[in-house]
Protein backbone atom coordinates (compact mmCIF):
# COMPACT_ATOMS: atom_id res chain seq x y z
CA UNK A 1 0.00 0.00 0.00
CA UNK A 2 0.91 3.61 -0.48
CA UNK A 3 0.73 4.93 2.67
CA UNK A 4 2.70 1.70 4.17
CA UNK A 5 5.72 3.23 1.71
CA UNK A 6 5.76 6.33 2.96
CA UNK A 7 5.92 5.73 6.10
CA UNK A 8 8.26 3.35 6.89
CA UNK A 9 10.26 6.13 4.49
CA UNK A 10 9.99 8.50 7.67
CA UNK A 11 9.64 6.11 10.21
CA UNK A 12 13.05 6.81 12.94
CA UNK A 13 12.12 3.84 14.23
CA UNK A 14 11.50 4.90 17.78
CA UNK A 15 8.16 4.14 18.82
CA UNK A 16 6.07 4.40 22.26
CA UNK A 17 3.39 2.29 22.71
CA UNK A 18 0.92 2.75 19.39
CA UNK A 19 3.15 6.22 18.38
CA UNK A 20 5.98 6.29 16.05
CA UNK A 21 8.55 9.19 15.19
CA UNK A 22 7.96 10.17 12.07
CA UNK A 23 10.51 12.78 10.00
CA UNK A 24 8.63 14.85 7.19
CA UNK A 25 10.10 16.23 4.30
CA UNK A 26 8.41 19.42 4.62
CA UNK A 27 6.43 21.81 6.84
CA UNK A 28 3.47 24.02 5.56
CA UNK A 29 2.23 26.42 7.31
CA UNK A 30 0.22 30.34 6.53
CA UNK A 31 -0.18 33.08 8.47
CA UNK A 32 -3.14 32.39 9.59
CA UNK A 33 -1.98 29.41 11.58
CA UNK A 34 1.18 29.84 12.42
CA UNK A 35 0.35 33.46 13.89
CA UNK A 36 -0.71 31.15 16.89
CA UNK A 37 2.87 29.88 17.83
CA UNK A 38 4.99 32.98 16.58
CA UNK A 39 5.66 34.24 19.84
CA UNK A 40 6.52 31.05 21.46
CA UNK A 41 8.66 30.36 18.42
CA UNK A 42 10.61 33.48 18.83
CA UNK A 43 11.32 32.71 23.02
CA UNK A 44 12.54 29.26 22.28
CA UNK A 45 14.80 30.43 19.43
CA UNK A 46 13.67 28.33 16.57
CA UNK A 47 12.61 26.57 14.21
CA UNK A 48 15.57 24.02 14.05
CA UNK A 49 14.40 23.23 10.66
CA UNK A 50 16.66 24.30 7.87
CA UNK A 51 14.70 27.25 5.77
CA UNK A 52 14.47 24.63 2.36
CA UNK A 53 12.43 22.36 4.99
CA UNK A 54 9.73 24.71 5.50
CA UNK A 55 6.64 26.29 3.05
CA UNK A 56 5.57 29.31 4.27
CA UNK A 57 2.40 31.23 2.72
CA UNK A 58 0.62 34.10 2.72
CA UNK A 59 -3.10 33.59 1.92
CA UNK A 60 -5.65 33.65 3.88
CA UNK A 61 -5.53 37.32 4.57
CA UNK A 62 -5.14 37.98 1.33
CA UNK A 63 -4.86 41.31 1.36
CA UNK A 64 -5.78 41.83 4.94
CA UNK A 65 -9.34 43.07 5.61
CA UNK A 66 -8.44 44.66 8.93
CA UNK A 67 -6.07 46.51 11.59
CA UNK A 68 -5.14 43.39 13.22
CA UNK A 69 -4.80 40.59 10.33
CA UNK A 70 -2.42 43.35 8.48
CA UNK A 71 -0.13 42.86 11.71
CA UNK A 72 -0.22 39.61 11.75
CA UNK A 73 0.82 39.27 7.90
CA UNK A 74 3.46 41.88 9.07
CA UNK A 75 4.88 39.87 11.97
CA UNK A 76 4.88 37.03 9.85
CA UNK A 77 6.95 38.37 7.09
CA UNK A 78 9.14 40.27 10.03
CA UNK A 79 10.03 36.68 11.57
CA UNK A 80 10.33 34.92 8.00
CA UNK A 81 13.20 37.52 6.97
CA UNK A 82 15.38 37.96 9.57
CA UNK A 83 15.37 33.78 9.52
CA UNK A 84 15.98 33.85 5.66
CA UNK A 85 12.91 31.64 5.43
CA UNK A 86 10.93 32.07 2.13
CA UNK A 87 7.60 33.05 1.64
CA UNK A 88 5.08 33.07 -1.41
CA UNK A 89 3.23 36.32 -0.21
CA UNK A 90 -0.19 36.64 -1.80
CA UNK A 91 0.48 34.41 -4.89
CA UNK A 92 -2.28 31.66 -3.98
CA UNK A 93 -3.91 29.17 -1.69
CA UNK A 94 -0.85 27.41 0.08
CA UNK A 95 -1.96 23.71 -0.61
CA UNK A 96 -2.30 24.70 -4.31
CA UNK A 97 0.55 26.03 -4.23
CA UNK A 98 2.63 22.72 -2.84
CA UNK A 99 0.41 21.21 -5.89
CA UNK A 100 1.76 23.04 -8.17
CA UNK A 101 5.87 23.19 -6.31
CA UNK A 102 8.47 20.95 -7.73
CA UNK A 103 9.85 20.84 -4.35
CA UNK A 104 6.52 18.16 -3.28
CA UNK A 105 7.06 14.94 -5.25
CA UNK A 106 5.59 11.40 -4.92
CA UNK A 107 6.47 9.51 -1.65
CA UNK A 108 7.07 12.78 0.21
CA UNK A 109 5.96 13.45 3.70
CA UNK A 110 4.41 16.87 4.42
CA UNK A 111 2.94 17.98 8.04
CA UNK A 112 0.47 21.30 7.63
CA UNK A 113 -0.62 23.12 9.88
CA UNK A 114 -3.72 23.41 7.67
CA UNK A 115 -6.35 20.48 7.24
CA UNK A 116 -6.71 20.52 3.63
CA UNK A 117 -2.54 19.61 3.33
CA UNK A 118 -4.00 16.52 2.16
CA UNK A 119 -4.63 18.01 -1.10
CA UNK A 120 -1.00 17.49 -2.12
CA UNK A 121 -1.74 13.36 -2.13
CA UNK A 122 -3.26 13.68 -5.35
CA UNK A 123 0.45 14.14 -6.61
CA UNK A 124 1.01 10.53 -4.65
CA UNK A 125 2.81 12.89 -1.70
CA UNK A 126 1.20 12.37 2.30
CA UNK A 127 0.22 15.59 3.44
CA UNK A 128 -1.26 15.37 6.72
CA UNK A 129 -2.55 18.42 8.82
CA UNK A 130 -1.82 19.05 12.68
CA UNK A 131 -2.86 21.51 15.09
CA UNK A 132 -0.76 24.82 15.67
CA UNK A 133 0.75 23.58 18.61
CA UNK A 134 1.82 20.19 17.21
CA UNK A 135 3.80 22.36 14.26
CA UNK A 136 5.28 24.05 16.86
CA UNK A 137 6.94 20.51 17.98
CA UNK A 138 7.94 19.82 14.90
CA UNK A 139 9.65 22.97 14.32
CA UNK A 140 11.50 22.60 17.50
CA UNK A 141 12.53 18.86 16.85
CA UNK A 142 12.00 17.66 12.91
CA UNK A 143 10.03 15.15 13.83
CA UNK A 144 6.38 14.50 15.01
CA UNK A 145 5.28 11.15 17.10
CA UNK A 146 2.06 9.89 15.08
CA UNK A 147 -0.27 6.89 15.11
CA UNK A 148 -0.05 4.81 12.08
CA UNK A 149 -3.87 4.95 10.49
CA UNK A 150 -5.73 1.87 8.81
CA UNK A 151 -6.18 2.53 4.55
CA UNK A 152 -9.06 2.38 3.02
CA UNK A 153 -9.45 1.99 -0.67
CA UNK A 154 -11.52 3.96 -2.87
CA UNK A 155 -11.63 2.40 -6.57
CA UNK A 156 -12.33 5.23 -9.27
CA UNK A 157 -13.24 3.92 -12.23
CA UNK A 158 -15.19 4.97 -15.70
CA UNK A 159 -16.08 8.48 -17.30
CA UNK A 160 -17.78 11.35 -15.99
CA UNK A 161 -21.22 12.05 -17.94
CA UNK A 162 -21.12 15.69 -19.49
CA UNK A 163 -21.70 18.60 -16.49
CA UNK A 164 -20.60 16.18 -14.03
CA UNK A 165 -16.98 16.85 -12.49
CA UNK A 166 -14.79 15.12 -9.90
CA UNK A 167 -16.16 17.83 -6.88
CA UNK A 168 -19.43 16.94 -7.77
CA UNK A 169 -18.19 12.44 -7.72
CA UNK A 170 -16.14 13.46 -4.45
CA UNK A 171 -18.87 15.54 -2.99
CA UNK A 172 -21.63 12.45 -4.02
CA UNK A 173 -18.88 9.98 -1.96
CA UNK A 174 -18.53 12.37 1.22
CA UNK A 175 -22.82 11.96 0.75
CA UNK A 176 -22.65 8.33 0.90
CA UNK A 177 -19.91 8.07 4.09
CA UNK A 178 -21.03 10.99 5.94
CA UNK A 179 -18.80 12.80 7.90
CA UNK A 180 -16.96 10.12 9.91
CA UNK A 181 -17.00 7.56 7.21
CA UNK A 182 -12.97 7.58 6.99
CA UNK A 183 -12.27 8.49 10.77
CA UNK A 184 -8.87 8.26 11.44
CA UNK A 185 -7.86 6.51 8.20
CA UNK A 186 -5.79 7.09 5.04
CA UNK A 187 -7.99 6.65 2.06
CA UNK A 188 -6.27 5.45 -1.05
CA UNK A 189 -7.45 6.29 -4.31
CA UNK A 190 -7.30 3.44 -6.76
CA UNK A 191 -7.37 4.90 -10.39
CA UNK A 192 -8.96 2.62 -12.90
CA UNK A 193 -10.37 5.21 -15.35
CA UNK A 194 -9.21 4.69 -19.09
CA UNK A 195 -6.88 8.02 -19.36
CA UNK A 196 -6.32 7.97 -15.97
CA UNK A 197 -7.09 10.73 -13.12
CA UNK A 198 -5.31 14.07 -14.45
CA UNK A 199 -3.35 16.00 -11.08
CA UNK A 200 -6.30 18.48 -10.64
CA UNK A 201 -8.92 15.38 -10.59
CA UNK A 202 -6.71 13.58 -7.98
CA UNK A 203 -6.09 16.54 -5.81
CA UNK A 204 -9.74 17.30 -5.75
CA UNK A 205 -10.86 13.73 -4.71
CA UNK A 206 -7.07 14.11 -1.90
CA UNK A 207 -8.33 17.37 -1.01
CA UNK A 208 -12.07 16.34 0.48
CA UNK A 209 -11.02 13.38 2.71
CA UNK A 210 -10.52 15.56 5.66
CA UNK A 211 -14.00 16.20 5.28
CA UNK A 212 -14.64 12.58 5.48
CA UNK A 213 -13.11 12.26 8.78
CA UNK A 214 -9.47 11.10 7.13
CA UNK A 215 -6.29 11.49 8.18
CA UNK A 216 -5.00 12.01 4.86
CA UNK A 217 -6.17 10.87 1.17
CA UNK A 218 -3.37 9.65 -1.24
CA UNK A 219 -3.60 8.72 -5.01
CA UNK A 220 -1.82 5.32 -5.28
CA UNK A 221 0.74 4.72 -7.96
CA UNK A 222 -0.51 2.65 -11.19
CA UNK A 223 1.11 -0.62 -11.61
CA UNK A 224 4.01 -0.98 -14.02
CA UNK A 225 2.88 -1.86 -17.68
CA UNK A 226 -0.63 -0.50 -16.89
CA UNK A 227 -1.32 1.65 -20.11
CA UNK A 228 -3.96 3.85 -18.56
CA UNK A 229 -1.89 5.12 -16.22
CA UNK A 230 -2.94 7.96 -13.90
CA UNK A 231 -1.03 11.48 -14.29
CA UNK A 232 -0.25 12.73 -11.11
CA UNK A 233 2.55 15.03 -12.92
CA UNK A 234 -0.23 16.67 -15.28
């Protein structure tokens, strides 16, 4: 299974009872989030990380509609440049933005402190979202201790009738499970559809499982020799 590579990718191999230490690749986090830990960031002297492990955004005040949310973009870019950390300031929606990075790639781990970081596992990468506080761990240590979830698979197969896109197939399937249908689970997307699932098809489907109570949603990789391969590239 996907998910299975990944992680014993990142795996340190420490564990404690049902948690294991996990190292990710990458660490997303906006303004909006990360405003939450700045100051306790700035007392403790970090992050450790080096500045190419982190993806810092600007977007959700986008420009800022008030007094306040303009000093918190301000603080934010303050604290990113005297740290020589970059930061894509106002040129999209974060997650779309690791979509779109060469710098995410299949097999990658990516912790967010932003639920919908599992958009990136349309592009076959595990993004999985934490809390402000638990980014705050990780940016003090480079790791994160994390429960392994079960998979579930979700088989995607045929064409879409004309009208009918994959928000409105992914919105139909968050219908039929309700909100807690994946709880705690990674939900692998099995792509059986005769030109295969295009990136911004996959990344839709990656993008909802939060909403389905996942952990994380992850296009798995076609077999080898399988002609209607999936694109996660395109």
């Amino acid at each position: 299974m996907e998910l299975e590579r990944i992680w014993e990718a990142h795996c340190t191999g420490r564990r404690r009872g049902s948690y294991e230490e996990l190292r990710p690749d990458l660490v997303y986090g906006h303004e909006g989030t990360l405003a939450l830990i700045l100051p306790e960031l700035e007392r403790l002297g970090g992050p450790r990380l080096k500045p190419e492990c982190l993806f810092f955004v600007v977007d959700h005040f986008a420009p800022p509609s008030t007094g306040p949310f303009a000093d918190i973009v301000q603080d934010f870019k303050g604290f990113c440049r005297t740290r020589s950390i970059g930061l894509a300031l106002y040129e999209g929606i974060g997650h779309r933005l690791m979509l779109e990075s060469p710098r995410v790639t299949r097999g990658m781990l990516v912790l967010g402190a932003d639920s919908h970081t599992t958009t990136i596992g349309g592009k076959g990468a595990l993004g999985i979202g934490l809390g402000s506080t638990d980014i705050l761990a990780v940016l003090m240590t480079g790791t994160a201790w994390l429960q392994r979830p079960a998979v579930s698979e979700v088989g995607v197969d045929g064409t879409l009738p004309p009208f009918v896109d994959t928000r409105d197939a992914t919105l139909h399937l968050l219908g039929r499970v309700g909100q807690a249908g994946f709880l705690g689970q990674v939900v692998e997307f099995v792509d059986s559809t005769p030109d295969g699932l295009s990136l911004e098809a996959a990344s839709v489907l990656t993008n909802m499982t939060v909403e389905m109570g996942a952990v994380s949603g992850l296009l798995a990789q076609r077999m080898a020799g399988d002609e209607s391969g999936s694109r996660p590239g395109t």
